[in-house]
N, C-alpha and C. Protein backbone atom coordinates (compact mmCIF):
# COMPACT_ATOMS: atom_id res chain seq x y z
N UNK A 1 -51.99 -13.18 -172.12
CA UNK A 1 -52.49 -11.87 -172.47
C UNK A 1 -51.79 -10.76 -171.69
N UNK A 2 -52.29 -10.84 -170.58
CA UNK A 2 -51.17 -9.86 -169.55
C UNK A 2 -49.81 -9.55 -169.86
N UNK A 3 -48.51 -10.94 -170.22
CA UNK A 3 -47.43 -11.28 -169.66
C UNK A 3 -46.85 -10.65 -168.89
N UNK A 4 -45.67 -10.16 -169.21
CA UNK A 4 -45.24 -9.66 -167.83
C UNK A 4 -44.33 -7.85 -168.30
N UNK A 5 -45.40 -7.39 -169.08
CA UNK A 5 -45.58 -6.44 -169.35
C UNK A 5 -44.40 -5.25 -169.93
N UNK A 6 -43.71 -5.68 -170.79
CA UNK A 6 -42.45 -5.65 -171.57
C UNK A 6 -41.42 -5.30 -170.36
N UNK A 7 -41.59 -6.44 -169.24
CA UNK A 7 -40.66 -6.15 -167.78
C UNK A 7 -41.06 -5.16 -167.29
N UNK A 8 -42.06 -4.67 -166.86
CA UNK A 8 -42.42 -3.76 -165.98
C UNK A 8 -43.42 -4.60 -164.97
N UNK A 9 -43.65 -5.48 -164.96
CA UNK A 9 -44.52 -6.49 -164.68
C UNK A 9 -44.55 -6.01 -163.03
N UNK A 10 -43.36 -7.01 -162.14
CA UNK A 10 -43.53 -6.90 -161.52
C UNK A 10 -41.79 -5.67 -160.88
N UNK A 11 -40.72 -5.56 -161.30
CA UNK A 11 -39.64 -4.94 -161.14
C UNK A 11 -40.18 -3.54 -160.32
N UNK A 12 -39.97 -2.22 -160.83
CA UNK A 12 -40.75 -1.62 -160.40
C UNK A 12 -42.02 -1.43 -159.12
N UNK A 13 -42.79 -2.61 -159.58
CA UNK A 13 -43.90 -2.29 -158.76
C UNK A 13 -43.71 -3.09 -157.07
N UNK A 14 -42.84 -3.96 -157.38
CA UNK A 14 -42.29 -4.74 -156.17
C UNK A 14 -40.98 -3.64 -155.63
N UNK A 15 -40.94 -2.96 -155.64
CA UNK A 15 -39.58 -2.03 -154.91
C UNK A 15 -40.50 -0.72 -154.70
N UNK A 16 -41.48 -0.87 -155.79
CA UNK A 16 -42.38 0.66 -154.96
C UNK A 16 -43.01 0.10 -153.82
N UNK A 17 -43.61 -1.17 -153.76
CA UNK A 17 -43.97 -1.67 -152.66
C UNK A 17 -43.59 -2.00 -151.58
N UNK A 18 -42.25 -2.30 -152.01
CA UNK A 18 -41.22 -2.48 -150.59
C UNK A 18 -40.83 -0.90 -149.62
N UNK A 19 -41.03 0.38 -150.69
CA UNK A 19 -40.80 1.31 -150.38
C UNK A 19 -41.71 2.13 -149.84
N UNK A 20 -43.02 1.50 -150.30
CA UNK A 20 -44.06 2.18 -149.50
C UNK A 20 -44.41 1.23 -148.17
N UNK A 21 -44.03 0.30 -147.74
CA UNK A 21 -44.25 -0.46 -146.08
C UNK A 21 -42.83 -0.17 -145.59
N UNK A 22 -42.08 0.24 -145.98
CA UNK A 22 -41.09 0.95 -145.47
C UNK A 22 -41.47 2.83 -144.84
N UNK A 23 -41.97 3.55 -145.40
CA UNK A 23 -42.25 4.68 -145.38
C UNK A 23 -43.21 4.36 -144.75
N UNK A 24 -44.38 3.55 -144.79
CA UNK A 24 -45.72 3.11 -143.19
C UNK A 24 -44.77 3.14 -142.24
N UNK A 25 -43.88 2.08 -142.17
CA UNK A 25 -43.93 1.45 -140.82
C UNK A 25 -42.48 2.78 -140.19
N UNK A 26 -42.00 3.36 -140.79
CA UNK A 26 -41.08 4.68 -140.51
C UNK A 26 -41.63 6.10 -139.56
N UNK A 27 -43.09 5.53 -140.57
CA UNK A 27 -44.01 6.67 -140.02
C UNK A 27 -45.01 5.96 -138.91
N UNK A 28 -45.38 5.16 -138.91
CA UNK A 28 -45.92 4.56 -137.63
C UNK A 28 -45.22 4.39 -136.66
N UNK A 29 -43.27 4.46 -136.65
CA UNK A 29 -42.83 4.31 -135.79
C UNK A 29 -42.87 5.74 -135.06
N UNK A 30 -42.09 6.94 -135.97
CA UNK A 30 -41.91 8.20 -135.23
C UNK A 30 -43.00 8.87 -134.66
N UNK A 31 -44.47 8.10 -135.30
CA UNK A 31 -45.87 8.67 -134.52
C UNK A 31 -45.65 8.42 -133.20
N UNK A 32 -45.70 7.08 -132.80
CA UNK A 32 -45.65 6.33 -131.87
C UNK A 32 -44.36 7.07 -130.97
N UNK A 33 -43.04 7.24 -131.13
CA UNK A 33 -42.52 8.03 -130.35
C UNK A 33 -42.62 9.08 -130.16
N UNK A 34 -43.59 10.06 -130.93
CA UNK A 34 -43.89 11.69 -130.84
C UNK A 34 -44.92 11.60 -129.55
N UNK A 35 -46.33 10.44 -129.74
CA UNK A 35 -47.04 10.35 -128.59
C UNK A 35 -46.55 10.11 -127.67
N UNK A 36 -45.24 9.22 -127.54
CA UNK A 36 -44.85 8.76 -125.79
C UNK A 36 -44.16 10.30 -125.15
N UNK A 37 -43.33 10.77 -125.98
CA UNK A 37 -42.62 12.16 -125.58
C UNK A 37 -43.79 12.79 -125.32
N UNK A 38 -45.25 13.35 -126.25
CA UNK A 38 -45.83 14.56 -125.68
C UNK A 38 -46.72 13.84 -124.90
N UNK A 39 -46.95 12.31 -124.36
CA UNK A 39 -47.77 12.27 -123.15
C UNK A 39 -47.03 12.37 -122.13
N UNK A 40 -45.42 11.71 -121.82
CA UNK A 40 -45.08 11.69 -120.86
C UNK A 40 -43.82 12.52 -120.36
N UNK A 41 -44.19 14.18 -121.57
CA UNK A 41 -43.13 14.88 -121.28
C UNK A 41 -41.46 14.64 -121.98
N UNK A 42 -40.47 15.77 -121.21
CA UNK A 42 -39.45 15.66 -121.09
C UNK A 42 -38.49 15.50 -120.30
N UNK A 43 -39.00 15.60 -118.79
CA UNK A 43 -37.89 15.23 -117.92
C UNK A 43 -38.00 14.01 -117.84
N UNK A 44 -37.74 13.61 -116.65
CA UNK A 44 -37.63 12.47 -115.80
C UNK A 44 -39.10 12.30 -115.18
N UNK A 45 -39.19 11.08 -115.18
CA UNK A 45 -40.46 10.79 -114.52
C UNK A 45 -40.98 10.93 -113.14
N UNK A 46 -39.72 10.89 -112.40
CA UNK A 46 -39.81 11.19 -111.30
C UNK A 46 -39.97 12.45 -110.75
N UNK A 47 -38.91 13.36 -111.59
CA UNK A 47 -39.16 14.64 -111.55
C UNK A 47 -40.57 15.81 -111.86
N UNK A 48 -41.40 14.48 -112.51
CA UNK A 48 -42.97 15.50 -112.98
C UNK A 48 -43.39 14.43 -112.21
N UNK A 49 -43.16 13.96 -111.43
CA UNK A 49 -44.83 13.39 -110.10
C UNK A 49 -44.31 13.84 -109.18
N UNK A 50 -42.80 14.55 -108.87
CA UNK A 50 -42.86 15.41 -107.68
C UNK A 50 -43.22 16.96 -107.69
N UNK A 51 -44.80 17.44 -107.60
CA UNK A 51 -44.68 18.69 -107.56
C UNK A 51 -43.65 19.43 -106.13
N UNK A 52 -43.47 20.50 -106.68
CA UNK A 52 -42.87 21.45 -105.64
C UNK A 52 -44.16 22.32 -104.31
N UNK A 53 -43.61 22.18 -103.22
CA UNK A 53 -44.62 22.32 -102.26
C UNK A 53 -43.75 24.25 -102.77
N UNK A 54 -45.31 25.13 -101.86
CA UNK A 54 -44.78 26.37 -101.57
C UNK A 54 -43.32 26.58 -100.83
N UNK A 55 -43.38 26.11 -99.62
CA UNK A 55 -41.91 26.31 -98.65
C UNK A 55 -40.56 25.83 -99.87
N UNK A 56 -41.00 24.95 -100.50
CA UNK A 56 -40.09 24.58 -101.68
C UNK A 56 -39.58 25.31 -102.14
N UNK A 57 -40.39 26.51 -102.84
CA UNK A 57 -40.35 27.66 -103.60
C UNK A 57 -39.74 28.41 -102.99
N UNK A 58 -40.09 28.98 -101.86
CA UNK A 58 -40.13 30.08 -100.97
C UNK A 58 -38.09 29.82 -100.62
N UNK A 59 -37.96 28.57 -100.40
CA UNK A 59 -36.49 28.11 -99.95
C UNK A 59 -35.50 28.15 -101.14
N UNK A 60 -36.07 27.84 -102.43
CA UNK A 60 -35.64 28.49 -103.99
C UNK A 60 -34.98 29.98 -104.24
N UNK A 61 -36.10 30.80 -103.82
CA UNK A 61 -36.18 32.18 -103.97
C UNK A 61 -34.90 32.99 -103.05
N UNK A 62 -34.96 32.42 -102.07
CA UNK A 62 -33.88 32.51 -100.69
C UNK A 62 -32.45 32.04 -101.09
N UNK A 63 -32.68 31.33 -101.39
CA UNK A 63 -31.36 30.42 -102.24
C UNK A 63 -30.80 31.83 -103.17
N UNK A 64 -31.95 31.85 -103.99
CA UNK A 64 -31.37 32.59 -105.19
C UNK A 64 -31.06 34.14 -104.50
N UNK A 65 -30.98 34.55 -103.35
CA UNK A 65 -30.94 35.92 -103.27
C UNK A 65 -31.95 36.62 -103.73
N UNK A 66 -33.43 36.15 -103.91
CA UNK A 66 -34.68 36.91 -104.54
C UNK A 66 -35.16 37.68 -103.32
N UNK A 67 -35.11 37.05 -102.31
CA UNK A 67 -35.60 37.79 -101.21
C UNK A 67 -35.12 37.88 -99.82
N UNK A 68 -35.42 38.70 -98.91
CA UNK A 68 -34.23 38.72 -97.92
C UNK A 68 -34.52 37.52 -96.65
N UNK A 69 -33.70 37.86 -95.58
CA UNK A 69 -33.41 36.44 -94.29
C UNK A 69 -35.11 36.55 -93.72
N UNK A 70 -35.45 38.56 -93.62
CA UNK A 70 -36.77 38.66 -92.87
C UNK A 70 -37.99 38.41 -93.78
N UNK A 71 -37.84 38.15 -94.80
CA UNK A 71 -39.22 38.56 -95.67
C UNK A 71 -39.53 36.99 -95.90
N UNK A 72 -38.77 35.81 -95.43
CA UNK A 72 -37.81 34.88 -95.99
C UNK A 72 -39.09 34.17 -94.88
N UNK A 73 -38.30 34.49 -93.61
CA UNK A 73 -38.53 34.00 -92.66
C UNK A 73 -40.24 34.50 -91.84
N UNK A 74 -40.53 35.25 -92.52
CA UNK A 74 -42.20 35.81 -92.50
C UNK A 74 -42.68 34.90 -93.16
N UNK A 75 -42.79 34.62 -94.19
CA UNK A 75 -43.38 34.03 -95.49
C UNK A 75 -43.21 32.69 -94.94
N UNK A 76 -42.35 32.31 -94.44
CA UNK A 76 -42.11 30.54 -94.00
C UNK A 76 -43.01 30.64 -92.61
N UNK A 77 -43.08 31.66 -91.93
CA UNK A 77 -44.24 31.52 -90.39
C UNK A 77 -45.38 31.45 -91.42
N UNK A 78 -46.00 32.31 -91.94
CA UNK A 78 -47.05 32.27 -92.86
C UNK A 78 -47.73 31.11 -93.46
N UNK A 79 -46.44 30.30 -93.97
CA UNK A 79 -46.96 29.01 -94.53
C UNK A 79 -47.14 28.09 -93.84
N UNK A 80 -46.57 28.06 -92.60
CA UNK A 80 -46.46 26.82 -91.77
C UNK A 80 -47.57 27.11 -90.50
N UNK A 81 -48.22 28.07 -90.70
CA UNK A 81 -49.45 28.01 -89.85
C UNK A 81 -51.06 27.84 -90.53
């Protein structure tokens, strides 16, 4: 009664099927790498469990010419007491 449905039987419906657990598992993959990137960031791992202390900063800023030898060297007594 069925047969095999003037060849549409199974042709078709076996390549849409192959094409739709293809398109799951494509998309279950790039989920899966979108979560590891936005839980564990973009740098380096090492680089986001080392926060930067203040004197860190303060030795940054100095570096960069942001601020001068005295304002430099105030700010570092400041922190270190």
């Amino acid at each position: 009664m069925w047969g095999n449905m003037g060849g549409y039987g199974w042709g078709w419906g076996g390549m849409g099927m192959g094409l739709g657990m293809l398109l799951f598992w494509g998309l279950l993959v790039v989920g899966i790498v979108l979560l590891v990137k936005y839980t564990w960031g973009t740098g380096s791992f090492s680089e986001r469990r080392h926060e930067k202390s203040a004197l860190d900063i303060l030795k940054e800023r100095y570096a960069r010419g942001e601020i001068e030898r005295e304002e430099f060297e105030q700010k570092k007594h400041d922190l270190e007491t």
